[in-house]
N, C-alpha and C. Protein backbone atom coordinates (compact mmCIF):
# COMPACT_ATOMS: atom_id res chain seq x y z
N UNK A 1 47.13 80.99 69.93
CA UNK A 1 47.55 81.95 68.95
C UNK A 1 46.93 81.54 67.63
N UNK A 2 46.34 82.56 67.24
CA UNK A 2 45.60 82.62 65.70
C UNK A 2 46.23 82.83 64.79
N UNK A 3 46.72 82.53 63.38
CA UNK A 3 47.13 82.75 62.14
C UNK A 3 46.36 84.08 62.03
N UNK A 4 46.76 85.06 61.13
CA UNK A 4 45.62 86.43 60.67
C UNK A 4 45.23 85.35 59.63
N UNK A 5 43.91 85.58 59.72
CA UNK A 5 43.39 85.01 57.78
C UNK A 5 42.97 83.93 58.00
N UNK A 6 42.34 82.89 58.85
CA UNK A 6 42.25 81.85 58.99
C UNK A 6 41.96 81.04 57.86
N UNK A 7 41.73 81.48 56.71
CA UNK A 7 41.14 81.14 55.59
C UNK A 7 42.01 80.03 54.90
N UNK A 8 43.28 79.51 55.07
CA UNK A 8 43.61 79.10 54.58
C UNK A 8 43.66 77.65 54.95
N UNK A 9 43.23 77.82 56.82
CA UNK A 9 43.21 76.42 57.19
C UNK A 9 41.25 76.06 56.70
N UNK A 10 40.68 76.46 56.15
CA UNK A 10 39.78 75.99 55.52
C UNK A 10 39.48 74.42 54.40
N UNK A 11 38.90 73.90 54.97
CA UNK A 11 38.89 72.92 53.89
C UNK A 11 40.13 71.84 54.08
N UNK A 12 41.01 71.95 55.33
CA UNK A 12 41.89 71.04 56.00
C UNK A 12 41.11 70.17 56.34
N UNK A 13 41.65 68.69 56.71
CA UNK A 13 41.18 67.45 57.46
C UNK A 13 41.81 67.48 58.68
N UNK A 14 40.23 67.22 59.49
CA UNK A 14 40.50 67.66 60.98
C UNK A 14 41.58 67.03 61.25
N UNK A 15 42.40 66.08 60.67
CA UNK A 15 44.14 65.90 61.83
C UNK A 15 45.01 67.13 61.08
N UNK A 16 44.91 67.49 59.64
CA UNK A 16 45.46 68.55 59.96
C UNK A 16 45.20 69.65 60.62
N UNK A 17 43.80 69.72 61.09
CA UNK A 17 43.74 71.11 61.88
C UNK A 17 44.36 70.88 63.25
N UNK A 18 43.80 69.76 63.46
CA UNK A 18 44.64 69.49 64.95
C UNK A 18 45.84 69.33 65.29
N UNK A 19 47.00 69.05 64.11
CA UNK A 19 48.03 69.35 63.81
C UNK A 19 48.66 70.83 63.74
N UNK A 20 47.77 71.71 63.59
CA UNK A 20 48.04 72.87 62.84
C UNK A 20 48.00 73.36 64.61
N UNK A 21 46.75 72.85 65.06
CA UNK A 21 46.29 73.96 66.27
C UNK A 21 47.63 73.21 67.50
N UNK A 22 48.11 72.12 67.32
CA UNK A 22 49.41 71.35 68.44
C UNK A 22 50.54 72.32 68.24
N UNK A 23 50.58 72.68 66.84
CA UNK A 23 51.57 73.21 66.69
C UNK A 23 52.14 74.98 66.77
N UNK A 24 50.56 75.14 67.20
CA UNK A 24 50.47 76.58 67.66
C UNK A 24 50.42 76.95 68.76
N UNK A 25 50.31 75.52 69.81
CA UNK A 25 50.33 75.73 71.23
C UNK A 25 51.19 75.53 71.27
N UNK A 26 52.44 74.83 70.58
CA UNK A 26 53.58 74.62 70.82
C UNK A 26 54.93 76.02 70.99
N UNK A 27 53.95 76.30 69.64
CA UNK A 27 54.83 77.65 69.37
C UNK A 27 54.40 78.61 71.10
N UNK A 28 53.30 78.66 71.52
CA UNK A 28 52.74 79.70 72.37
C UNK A 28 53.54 79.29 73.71
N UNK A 29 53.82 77.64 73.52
CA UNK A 29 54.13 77.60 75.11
C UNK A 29 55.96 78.20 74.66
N UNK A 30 56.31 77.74 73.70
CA UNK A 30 57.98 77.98 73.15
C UNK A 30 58.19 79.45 73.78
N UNK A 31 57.05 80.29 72.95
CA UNK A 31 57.51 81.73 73.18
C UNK A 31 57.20 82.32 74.85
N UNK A 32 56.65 81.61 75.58
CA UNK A 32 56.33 82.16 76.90
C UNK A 32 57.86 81.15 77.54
N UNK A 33 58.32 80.19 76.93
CA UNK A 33 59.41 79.57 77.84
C UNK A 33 60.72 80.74 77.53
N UNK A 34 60.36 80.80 76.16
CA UNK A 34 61.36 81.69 76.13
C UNK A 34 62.26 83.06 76.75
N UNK A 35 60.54 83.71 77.02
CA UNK A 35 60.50 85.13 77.66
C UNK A 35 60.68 84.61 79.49
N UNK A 36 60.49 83.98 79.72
CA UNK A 36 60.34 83.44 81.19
C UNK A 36 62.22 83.07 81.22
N UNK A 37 62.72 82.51 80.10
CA UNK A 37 64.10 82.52 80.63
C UNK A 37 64.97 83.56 80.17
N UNK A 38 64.44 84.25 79.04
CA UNK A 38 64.89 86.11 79.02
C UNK A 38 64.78 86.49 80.24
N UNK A 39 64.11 86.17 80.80
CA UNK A 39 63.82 87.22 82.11
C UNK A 39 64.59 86.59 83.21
N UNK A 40 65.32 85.17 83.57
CA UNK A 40 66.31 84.53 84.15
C UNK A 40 67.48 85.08 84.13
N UNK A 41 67.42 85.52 82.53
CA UNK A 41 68.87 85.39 82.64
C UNK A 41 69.69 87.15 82.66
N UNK A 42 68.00 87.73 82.26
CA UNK A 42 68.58 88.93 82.63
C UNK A 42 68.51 89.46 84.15
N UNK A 43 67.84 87.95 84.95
CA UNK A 43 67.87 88.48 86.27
C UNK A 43 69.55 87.94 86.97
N UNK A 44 70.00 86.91 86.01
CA UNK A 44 71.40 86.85 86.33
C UNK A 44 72.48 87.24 86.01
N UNK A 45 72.32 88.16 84.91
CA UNK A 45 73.50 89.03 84.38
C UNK A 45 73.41 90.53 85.13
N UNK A 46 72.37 90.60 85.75
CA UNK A 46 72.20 91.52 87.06
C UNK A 46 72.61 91.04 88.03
N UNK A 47 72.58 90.17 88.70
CA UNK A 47 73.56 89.77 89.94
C UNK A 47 75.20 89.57 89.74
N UNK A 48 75.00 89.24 88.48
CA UNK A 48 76.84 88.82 88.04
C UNK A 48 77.43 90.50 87.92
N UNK A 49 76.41 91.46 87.47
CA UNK A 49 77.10 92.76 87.69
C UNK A 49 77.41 93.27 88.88
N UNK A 50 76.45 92.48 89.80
CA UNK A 50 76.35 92.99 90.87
C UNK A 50 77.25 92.70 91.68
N UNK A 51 77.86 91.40 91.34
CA UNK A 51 79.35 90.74 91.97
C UNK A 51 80.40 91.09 91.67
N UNK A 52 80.35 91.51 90.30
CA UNK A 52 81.62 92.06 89.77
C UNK A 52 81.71 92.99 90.37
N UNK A 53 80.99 94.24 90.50
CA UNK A 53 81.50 95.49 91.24
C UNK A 53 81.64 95.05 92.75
N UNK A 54 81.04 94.04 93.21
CA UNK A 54 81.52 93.94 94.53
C UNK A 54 82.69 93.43 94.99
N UNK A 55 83.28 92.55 94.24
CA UNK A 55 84.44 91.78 94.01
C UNK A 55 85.62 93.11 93.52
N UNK A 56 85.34 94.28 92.83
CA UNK A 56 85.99 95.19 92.83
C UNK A 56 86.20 95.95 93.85
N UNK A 57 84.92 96.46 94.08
CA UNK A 57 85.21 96.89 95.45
C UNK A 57 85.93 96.73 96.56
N UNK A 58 85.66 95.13 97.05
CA UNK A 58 86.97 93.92 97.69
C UNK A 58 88.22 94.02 97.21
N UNK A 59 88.23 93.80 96.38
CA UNK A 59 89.88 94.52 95.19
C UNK A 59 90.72 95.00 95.75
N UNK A 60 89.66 96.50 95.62
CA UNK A 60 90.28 97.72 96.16
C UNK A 60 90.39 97.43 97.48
N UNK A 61 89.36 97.40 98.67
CA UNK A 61 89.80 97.12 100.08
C UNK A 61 90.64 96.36 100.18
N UNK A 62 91.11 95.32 99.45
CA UNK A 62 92.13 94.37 99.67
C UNK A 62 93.93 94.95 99.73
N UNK A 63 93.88 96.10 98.41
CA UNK A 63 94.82 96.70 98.44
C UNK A 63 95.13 97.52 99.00
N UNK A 64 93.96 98.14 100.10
CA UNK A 64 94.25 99.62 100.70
C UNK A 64 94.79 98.61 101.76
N UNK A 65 94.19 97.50 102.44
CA UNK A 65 94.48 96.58 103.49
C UNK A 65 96.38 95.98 103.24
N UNK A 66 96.60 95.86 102.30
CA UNK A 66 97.81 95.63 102.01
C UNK A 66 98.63 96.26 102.11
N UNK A 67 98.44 97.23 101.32
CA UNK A 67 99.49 98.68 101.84
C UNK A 67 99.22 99.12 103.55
N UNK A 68 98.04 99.17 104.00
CA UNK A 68 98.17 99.33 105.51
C UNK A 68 99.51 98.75 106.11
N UNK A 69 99.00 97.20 105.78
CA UNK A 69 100.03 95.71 106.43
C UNK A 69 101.23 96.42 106.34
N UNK A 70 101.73 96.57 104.84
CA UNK A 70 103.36 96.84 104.43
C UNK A 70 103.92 98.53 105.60
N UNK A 71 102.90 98.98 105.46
CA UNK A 71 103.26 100.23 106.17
C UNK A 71 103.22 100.41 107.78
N UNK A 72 102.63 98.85 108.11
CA UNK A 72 102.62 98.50 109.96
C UNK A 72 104.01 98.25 109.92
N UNK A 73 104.04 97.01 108.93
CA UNK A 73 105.27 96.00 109.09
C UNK A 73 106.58 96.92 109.06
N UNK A 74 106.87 98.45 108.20
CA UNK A 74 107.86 99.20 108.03
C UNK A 74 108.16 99.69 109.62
N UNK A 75 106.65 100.12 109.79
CA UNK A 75 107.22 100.96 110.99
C UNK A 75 107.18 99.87 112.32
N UNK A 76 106.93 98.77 112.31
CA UNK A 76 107.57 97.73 113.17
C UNK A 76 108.96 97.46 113.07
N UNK A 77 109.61 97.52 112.13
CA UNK A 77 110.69 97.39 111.42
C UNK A 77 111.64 98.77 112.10
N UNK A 78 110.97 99.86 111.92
CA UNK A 78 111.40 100.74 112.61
C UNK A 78 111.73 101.11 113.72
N UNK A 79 110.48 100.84 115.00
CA UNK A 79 110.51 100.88 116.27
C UNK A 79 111.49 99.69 116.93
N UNK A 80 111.45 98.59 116.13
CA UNK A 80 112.56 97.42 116.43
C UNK A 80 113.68 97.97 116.92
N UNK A 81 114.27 98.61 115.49
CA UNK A 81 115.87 99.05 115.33
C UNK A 81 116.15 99.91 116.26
N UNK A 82 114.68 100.80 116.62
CA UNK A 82 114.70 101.68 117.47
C UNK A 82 114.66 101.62 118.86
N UNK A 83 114.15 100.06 119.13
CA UNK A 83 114.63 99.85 120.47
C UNK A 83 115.57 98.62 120.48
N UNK A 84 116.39 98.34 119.84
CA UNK A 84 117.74 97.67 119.82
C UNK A 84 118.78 98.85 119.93
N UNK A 85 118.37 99.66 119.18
CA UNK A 85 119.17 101.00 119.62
C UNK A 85 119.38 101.06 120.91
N UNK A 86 118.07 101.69 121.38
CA UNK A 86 118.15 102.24 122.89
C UNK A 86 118.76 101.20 123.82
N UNK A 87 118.47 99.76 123.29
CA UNK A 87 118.97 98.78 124.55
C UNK A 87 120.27 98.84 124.67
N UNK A 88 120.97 98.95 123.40
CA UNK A 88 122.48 99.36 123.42
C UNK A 88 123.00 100.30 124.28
N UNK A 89 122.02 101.42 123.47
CA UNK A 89 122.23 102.48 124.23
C UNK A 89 122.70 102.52 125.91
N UNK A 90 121.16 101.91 127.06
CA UNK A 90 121.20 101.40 127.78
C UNK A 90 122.65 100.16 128.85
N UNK A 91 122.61 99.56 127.45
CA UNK A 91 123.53 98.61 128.24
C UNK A 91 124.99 99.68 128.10
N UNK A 92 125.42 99.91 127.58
CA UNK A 92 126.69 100.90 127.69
C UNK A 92 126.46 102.40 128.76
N UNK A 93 125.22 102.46 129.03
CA UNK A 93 125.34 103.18 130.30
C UNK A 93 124.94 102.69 131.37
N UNK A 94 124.82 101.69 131.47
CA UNK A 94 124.77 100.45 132.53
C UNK A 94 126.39 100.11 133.45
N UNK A 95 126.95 100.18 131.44
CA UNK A 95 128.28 99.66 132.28
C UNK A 95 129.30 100.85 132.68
N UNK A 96 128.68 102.38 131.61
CA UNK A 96 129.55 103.70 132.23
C UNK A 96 128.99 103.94 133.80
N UNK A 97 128.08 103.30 134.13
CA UNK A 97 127.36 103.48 135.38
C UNK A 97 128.06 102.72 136.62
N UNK A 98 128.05 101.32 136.07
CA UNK A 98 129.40 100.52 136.99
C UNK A 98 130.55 101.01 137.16
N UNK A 99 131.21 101.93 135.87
CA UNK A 99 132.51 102.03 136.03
C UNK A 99 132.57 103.38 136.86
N UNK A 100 131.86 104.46 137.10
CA UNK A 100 131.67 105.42 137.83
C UNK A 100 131.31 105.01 139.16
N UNK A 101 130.29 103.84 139.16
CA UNK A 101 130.38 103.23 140.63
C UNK A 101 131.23 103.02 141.55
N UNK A 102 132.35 101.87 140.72
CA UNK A 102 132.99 101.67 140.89
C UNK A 102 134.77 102.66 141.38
N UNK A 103 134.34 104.02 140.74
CA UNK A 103 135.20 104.96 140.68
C UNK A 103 134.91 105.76 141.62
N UNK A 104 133.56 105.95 142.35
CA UNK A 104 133.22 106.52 143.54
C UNK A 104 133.87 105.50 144.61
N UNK A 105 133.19 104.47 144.37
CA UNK A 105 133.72 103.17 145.58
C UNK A 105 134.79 103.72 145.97
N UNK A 106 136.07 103.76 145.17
CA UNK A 106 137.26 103.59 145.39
C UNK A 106 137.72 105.00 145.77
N UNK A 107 137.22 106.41 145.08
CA UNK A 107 137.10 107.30 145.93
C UNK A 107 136.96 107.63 147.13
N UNK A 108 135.83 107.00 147.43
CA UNK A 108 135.53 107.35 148.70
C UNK A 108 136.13 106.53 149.97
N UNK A 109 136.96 105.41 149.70
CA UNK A 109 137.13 104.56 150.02
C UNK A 109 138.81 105.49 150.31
N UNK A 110 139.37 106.03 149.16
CA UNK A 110 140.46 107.00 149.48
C UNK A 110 140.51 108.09 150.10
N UNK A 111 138.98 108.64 150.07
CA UNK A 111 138.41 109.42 151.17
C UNK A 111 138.68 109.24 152.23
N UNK A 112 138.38 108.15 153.21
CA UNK A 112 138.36 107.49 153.84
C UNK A 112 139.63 107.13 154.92
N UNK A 113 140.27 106.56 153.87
CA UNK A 113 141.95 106.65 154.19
C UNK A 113 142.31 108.07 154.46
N UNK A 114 142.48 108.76 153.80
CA UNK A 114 143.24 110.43 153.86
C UNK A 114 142.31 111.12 155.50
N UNK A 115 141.19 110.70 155.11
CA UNK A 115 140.34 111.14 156.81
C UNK A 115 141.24 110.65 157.83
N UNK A 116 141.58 109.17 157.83
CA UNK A 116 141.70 108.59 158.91
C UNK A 116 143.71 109.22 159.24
N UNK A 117 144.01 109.29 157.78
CA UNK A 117 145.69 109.53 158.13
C UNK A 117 146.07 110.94 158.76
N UNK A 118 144.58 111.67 158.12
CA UNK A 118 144.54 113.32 158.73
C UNK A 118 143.78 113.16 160.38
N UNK A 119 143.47 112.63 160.55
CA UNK A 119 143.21 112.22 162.52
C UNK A 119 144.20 111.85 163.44
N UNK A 120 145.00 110.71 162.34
CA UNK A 120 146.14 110.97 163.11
C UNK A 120 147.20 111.52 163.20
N UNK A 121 147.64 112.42 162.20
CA UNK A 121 148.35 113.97 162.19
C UNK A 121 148.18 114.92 163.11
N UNK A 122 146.91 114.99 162.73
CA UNK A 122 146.04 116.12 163.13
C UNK A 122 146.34 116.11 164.85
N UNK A 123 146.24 115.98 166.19
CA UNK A 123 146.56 116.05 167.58
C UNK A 123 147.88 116.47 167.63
N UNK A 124 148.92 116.03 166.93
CA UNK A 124 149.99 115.76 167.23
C UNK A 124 150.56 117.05 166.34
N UNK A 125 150.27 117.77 165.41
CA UNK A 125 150.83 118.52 164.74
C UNK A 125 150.14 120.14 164.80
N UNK A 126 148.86 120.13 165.09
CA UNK A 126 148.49 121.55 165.25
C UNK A 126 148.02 121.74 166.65
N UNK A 127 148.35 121.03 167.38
CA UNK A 127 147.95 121.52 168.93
C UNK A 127 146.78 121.20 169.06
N UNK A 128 146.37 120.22 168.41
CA UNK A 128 144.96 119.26 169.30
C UNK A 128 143.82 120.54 168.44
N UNK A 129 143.67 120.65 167.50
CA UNK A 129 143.64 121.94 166.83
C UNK A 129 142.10 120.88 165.57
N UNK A 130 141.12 121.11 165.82
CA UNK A 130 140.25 120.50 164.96
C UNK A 130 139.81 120.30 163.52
N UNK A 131 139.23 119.85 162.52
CA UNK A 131 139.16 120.43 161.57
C UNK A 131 137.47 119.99 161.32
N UNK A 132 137.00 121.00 160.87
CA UNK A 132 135.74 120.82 160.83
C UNK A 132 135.27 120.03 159.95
């Protein structure tokens, strides 16, 4: 890099020119380090945007995923009660089921008897007389 006007380093002693010219490569390499890490860092405030919205994005999926969860877990919560219900349900017609069993048993079992007491009536009282 050139001064405009060189005229003034005229009539310098060559260590100051060589001073002058160190210090212009200095400056040249300064300003190319510079732009080389302008360009770093605007290549990393582009990825950091680029995370942030992705990390938002995640955010959001995180919360739609959450509310999913809460809204499994309700209606697990639901179908539970709903089959503790029915097992109830179940077991009390389990046992109206025994007790009707049990109420046929003994029915039929009186059935049974009244058959056998009407057989032996029956010859002796209508003339050997059948009943279908």
């Amino acid at each position: 890099m050139s001064w405009p006007g060189e005229a003034w380093q005229e009539g310098l002693p060559a260590r100051a020119l060589q001073g002058v010219r160190e210090l212009e490569q200095r400056l040249e390499w300064a300003t190319k380090e510079r732009v080389q890490k302008q360009a770093q860092l605007d290549t990393l405030e582009a990825a950091l945007h680029k995370q942030r919205q992705k990390h938002e994005e995640e955010r959001g999926t995180w919360a739609l995923l959450a509310q999913e969860r809460r809204d499994l877990a309700e209606a697990c919560e639901r179908l539970e009660r709903g089959r503790q219900q029915l097992s109830r349900e179940l077991q009390g017609k389990g046992a109206q089921l025994s007790q009707l069993e049990g109420q046929l048993g003994r029915a039929t079992q009186r059935i049974e008897e009244l058959e056998e007491e009407l057989q032996r009536y029956q010859p002796g009282r209508w003339g050997g007389c059948q009943w279908s």
